[in-house]
PDB file of N, CA and C in Angstrom:
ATOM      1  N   UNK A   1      -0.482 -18.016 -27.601  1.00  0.00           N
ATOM      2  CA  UNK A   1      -1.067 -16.904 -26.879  1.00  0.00           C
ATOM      3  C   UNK A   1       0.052 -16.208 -26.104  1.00  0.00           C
ATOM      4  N   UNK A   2       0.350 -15.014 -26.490  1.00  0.00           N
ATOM      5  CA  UNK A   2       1.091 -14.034 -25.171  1.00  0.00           C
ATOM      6  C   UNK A   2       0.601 -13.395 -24.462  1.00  0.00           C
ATOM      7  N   UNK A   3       1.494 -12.897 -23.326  1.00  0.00           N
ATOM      8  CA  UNK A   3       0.578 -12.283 -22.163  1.00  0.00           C
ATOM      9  C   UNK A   3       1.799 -11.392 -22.282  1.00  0.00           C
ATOM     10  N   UNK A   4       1.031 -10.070 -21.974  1.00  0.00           N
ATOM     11  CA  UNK A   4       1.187  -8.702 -21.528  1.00  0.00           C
ATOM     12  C   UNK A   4       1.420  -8.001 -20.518  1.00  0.00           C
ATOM     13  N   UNK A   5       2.118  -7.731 -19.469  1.00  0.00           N
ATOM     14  CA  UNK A   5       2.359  -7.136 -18.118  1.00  0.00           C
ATOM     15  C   UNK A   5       2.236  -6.027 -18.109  1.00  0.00           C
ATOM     16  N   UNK A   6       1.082  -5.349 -17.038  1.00  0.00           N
ATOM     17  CA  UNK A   6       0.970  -3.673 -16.851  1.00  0.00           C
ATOM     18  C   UNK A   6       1.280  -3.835 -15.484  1.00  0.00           C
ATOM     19  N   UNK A   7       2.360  -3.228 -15.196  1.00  0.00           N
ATOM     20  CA  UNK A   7       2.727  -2.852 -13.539  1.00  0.00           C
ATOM     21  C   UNK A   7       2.094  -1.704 -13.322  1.00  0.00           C
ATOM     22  N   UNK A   8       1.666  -1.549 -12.404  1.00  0.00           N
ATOM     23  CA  UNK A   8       1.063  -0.066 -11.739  1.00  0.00           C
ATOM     24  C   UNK A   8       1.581   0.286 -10.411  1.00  0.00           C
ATOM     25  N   UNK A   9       2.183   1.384  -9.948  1.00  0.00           N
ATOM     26  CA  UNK A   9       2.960   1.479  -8.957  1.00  0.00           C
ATOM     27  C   UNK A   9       2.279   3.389  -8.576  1.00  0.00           C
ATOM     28  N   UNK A  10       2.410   3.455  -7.292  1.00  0.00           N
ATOM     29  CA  UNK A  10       2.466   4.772  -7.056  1.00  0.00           C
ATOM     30  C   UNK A  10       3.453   5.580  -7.404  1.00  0.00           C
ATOM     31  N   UNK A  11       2.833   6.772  -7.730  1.00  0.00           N
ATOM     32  CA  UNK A  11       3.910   7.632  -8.498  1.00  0.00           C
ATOM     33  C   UNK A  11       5.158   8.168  -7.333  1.00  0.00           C
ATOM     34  N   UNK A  12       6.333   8.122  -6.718  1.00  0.00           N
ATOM     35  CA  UNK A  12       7.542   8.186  -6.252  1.00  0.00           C
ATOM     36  C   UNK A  12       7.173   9.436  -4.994  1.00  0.00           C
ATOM     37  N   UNK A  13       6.069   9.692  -4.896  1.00  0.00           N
ATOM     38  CA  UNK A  13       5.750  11.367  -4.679  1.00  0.00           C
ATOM     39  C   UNK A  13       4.500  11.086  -4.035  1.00  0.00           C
ATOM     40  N   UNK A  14       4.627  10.109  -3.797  1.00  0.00           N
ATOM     41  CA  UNK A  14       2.623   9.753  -3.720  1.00  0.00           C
ATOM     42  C   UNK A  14       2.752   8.893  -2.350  1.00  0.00           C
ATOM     43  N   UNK A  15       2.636   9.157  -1.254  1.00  0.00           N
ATOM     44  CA  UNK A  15       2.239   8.780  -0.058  1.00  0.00           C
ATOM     45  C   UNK A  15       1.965   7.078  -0.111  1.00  0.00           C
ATOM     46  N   UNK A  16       2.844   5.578   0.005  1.00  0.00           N
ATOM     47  CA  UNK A  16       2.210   4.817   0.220  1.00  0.00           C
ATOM     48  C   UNK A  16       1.621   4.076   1.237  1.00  0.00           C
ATOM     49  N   UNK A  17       0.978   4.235   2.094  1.00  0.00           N
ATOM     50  CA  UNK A  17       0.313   3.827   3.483  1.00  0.00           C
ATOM     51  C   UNK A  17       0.657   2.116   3.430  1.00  0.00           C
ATOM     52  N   UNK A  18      -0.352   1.791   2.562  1.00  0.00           N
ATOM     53  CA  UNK A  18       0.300   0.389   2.678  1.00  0.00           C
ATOM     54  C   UNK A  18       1.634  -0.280   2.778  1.00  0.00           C
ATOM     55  N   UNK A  19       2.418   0.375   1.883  1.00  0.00           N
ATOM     56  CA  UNK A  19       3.841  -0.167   1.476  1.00  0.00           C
ATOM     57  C   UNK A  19       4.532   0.038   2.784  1.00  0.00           C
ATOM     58  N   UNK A  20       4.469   1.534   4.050  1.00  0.00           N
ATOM     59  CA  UNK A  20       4.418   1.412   4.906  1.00  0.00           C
ATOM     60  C   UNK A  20       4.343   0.993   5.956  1.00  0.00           C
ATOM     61  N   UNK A  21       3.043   0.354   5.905  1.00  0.00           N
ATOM     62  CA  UNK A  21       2.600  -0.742   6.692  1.00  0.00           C
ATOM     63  C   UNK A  21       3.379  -1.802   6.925  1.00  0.00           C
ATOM     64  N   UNK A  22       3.797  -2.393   5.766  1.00  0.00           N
ATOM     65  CA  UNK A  22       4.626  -3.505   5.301  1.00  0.00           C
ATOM     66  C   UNK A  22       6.080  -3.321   6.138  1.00  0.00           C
ATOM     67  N   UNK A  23       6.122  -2.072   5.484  1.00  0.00           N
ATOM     68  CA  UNK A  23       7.581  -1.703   6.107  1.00  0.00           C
ATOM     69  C   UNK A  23       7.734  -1.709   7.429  1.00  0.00           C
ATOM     70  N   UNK A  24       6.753  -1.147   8.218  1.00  0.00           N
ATOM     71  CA  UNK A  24       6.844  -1.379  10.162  1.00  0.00           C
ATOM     72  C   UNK A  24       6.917  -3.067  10.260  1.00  0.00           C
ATOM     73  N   UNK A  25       6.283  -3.803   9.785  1.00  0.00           N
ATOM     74  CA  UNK A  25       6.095  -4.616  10.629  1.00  0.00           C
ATOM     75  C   UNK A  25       7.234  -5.948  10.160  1.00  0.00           C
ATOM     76  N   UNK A  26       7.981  -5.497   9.448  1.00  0.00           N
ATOM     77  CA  UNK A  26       9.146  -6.342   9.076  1.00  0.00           C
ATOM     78  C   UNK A  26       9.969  -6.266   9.824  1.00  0.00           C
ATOM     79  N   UNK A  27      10.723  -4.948  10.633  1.00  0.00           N
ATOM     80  CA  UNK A  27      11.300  -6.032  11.676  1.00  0.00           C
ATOM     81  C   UNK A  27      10.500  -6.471  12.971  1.00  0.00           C
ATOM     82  N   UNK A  28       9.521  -5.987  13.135  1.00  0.00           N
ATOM     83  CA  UNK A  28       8.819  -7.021  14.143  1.00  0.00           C
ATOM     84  C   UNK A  28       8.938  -8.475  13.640  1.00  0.00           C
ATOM     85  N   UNK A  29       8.807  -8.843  12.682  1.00  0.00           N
ATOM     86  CA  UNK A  29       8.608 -10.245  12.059  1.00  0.00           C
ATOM     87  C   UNK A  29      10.440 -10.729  11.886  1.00  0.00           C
ATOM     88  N   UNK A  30      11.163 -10.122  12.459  1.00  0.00           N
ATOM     89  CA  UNK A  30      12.378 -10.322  12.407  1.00  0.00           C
ATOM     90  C   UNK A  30      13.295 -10.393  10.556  1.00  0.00           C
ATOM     91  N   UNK A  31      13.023  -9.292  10.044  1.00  0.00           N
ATOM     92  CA  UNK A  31      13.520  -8.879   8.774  1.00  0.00           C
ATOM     93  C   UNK A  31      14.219  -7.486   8.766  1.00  0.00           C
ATOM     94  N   UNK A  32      15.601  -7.332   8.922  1.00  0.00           N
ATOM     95  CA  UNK A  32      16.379  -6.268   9.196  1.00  0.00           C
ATOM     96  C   UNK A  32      16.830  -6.238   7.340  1.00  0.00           C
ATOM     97  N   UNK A  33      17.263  -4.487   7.562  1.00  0.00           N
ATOM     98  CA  UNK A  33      17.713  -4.419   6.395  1.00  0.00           C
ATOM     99  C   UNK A  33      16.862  -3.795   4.888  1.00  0.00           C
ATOM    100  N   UNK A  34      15.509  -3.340   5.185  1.00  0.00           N
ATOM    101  CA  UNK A  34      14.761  -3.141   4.398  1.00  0.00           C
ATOM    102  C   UNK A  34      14.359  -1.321   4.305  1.00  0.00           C
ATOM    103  N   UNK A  35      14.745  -0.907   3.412  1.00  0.00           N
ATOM    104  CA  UNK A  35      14.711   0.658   3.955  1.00  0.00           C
ATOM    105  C   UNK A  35      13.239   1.164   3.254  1.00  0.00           C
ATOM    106  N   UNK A  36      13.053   0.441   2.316  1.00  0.00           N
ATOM    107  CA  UNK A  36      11.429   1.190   2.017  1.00  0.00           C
ATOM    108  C   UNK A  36      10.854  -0.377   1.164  1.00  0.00           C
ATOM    109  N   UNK A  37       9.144   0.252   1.330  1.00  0.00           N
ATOM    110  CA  UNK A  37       8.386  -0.471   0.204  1.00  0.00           C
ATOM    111  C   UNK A  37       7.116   0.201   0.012  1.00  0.00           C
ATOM    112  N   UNK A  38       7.133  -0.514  -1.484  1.00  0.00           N
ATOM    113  CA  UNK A  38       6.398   0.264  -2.450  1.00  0.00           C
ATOM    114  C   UNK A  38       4.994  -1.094  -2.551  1.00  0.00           C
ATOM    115  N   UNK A  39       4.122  -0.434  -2.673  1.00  0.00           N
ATOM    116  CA  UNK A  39       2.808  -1.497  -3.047  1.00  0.00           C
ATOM    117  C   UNK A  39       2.334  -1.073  -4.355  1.00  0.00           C
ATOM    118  N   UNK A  40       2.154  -2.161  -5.026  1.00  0.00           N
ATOM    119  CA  UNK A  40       1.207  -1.790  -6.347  1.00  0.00           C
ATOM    120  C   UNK A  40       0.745  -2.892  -6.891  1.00  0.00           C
ATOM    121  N   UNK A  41       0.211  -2.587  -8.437  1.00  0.00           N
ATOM    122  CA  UNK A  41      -0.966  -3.579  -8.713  1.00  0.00           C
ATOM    123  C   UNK A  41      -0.038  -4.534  -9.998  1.00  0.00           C
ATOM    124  N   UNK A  42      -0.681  -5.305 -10.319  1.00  0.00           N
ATOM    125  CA  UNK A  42       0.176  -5.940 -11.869  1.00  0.00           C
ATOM    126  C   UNK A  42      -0.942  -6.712 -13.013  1.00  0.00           C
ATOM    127  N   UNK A  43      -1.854  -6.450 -13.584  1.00  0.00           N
ATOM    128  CA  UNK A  43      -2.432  -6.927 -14.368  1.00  0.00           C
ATOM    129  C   UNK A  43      -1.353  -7.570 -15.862  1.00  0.00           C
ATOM    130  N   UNK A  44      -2.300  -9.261 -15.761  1.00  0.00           N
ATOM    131  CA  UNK A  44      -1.768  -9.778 -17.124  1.00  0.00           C
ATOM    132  C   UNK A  44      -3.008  -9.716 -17.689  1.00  0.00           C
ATOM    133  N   UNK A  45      -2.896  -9.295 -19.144  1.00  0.00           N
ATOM    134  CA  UNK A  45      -3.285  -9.628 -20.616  1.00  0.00           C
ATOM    135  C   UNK A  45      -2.927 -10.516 -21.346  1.00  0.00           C
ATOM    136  N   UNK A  46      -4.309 -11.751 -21.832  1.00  0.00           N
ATOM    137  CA  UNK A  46      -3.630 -12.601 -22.722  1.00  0.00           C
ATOM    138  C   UNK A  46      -4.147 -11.845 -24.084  1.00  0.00           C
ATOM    139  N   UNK A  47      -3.294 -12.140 -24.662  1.00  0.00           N
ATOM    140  CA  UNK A  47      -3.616 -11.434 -26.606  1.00  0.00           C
ATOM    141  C   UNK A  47      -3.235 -12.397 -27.600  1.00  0.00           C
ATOM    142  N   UNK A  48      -3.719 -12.568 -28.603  1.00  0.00           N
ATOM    143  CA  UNK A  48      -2.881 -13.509 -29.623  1.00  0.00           C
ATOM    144  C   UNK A  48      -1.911 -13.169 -30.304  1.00  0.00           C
ATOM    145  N   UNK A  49      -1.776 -12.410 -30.591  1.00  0.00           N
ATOM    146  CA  UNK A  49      -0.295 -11.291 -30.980  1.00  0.00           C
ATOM    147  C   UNK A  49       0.304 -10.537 -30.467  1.00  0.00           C
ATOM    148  N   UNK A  50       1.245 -10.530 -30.347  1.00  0.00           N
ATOM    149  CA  UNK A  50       2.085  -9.110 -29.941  1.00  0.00           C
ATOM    150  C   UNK A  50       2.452  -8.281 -31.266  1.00  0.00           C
ATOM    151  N   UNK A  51       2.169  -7.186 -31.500  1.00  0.00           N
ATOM    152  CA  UNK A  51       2.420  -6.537 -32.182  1.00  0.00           C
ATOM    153  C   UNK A  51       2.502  -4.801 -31.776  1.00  0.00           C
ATOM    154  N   UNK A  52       3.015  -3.529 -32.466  1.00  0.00           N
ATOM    155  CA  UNK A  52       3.352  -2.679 -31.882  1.00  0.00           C
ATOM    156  C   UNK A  52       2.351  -1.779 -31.572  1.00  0.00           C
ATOM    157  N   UNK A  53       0.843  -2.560 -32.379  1.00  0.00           N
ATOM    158  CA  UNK A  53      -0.327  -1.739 -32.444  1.00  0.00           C
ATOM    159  C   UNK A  53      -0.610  -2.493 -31.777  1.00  0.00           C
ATOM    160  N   UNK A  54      -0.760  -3.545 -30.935  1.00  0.00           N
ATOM    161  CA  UNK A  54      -1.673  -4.036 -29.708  1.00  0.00           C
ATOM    162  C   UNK A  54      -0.723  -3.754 -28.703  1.00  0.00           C
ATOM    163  N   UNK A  55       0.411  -3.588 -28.447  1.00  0.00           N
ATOM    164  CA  UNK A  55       1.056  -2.855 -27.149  1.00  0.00           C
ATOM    165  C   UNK A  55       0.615  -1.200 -27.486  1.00  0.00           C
ATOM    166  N   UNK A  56       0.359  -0.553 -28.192  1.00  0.00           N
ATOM    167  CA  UNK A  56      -0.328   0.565 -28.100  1.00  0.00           C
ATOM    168  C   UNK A  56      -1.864   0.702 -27.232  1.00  0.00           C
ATOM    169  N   UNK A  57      -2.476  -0.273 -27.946  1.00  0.00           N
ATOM    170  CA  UNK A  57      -3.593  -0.174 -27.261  1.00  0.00           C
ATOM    171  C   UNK A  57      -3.641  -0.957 -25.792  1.00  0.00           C
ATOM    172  N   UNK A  58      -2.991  -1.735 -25.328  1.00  0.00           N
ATOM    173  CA  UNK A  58      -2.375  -1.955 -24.059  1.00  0.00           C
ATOM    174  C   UNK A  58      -2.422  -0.913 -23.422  1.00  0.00           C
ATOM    175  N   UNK A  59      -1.445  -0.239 -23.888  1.00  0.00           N
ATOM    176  CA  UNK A  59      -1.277   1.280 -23.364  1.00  0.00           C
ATOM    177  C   UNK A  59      -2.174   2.114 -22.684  1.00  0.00           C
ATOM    178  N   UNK A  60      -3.275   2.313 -24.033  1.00  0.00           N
ATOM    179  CA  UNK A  60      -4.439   3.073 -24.126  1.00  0.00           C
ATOM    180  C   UNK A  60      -5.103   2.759 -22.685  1.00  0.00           C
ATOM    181  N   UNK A  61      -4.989   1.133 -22.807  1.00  0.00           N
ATOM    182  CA  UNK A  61      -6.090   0.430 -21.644  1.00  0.00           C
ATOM    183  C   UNK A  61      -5.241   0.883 -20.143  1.00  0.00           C
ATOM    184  N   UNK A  62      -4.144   0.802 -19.877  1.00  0.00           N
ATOM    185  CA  UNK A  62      -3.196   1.051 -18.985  1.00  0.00           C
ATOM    186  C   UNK A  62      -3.529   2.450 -18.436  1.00  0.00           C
ATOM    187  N   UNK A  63      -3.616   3.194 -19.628  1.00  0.00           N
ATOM    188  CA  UNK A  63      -4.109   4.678 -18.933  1.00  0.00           C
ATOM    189  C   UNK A  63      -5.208   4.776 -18.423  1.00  0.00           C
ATOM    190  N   UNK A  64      -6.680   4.543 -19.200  1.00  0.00           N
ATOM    191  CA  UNK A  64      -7.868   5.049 -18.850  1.00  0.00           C
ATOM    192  C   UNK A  64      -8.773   3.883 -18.148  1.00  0.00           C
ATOM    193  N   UNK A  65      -8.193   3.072 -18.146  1.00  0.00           N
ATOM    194  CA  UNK A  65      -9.069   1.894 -17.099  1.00  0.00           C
ATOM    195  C   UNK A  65      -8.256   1.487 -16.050  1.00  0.00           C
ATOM    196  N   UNK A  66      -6.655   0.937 -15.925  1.00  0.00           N
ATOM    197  CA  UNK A  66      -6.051  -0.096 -15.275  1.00  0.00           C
ATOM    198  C   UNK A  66      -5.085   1.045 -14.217  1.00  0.00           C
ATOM    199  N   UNK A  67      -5.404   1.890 -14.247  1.00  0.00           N
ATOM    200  CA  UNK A  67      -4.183   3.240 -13.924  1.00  0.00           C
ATOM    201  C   UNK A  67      -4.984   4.713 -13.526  1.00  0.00           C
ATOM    202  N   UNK A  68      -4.417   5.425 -12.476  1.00  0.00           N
ATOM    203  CA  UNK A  68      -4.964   6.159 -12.299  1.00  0.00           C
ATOM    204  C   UNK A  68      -3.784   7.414 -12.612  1.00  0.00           C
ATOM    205  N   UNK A  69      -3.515   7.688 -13.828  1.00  0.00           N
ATOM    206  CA  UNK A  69      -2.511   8.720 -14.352  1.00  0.00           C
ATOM    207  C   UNK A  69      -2.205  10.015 -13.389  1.00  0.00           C
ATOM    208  N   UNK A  70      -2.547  10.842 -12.638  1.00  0.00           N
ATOM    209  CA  UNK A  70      -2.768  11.337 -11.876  1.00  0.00           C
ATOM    210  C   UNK A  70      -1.441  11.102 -10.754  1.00  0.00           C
ATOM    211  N   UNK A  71      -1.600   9.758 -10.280  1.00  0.00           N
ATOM    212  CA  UNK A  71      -0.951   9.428  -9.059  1.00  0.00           C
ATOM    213  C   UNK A  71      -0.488   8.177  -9.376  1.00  0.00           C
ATOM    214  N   UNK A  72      -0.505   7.409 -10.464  1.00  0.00           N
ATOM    215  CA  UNK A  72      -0.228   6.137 -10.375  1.00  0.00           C
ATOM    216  C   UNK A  72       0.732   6.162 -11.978  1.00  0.00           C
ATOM    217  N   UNK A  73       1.792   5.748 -12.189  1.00  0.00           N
ATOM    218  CA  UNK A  73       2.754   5.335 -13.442  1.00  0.00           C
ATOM    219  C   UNK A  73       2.357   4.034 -13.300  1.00  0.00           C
ATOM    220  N   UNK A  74       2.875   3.749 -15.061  1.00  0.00           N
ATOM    221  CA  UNK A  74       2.851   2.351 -15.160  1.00  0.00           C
ATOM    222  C   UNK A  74       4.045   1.677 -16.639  1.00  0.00           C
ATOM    223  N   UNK A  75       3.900   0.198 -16.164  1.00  0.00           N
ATOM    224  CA  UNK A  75       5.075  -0.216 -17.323  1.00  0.00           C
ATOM    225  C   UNK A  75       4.248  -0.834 -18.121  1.00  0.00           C
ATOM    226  N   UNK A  76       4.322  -1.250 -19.142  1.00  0.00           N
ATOM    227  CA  UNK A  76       3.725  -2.575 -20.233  1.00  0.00           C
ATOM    228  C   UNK A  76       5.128  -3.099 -20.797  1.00  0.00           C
ATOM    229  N   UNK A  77       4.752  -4.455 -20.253  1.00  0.00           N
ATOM    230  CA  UNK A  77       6.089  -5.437 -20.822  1.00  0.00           C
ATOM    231  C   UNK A  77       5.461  -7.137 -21.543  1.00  0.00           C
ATOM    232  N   UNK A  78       6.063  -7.400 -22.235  1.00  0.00           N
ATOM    233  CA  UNK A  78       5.542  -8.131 -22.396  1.00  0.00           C
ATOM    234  C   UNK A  78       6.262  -9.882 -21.704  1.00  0.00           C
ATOM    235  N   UNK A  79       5.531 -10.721 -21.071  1.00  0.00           N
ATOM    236  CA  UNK A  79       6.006 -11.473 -20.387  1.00  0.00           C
ATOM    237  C   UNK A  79       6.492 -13.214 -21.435  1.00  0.00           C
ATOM    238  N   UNK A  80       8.196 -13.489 -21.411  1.00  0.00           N
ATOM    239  CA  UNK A  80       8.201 -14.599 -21.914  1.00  0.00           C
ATOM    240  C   UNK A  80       8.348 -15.917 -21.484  1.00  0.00           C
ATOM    241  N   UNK A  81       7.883 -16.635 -21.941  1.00  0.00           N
ATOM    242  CA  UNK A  81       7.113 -17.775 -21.727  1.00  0.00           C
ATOM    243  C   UNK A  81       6.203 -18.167 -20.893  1.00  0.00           C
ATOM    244  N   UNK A  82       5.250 -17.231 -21.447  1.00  0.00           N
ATOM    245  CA  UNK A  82       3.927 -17.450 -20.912  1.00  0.00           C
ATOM    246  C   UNK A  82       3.317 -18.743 -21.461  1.00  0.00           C
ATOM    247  N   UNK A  83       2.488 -19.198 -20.808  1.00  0.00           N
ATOM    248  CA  UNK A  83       1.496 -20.950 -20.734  1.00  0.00           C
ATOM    249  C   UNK A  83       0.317 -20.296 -20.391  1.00  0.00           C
TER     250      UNK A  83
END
């Protein structure tokens, strides 16, 4: 069985409040050195094949369900040695 990685990240341009968030309160928590962060999502897919027509439809799924195209990019990778 392989598994599939869809990162989903805000698009570079896209306001992240959360990632923000993160970012104030690191050096309160005593963490210097951090100039930005980004928040996003990461769905795995298990599949029984990898092939170039099921990372297509990965894809497909990446756009219209797992992703909000609009405001959100995304990667599909496929992850090795998955268990």
């Amino acid at each position: 069985m392989a598994r599939v990685v869809v990162d989903v990240m805000l698009k570079p341009e896209i306001l992240d409040p959360q990632g923000k968030a993160v970012q104030g309160a690191l050096p309160r928590l005593g963490f210097e050195g951090i100039s930005d962060v980004r928040q996003g999502k990461r769905f795995e897919l298990e599949v029984g094949e990898v092939t170039e027509a099921r990372l297509a439809e990965v894809r497909t799924i990446a756009e219209t369900l797992l992703s909000n195209p609009v405001i959100e990019d995304f990667e599909v990778h496929v992850e090795e040695n998955a268990q």
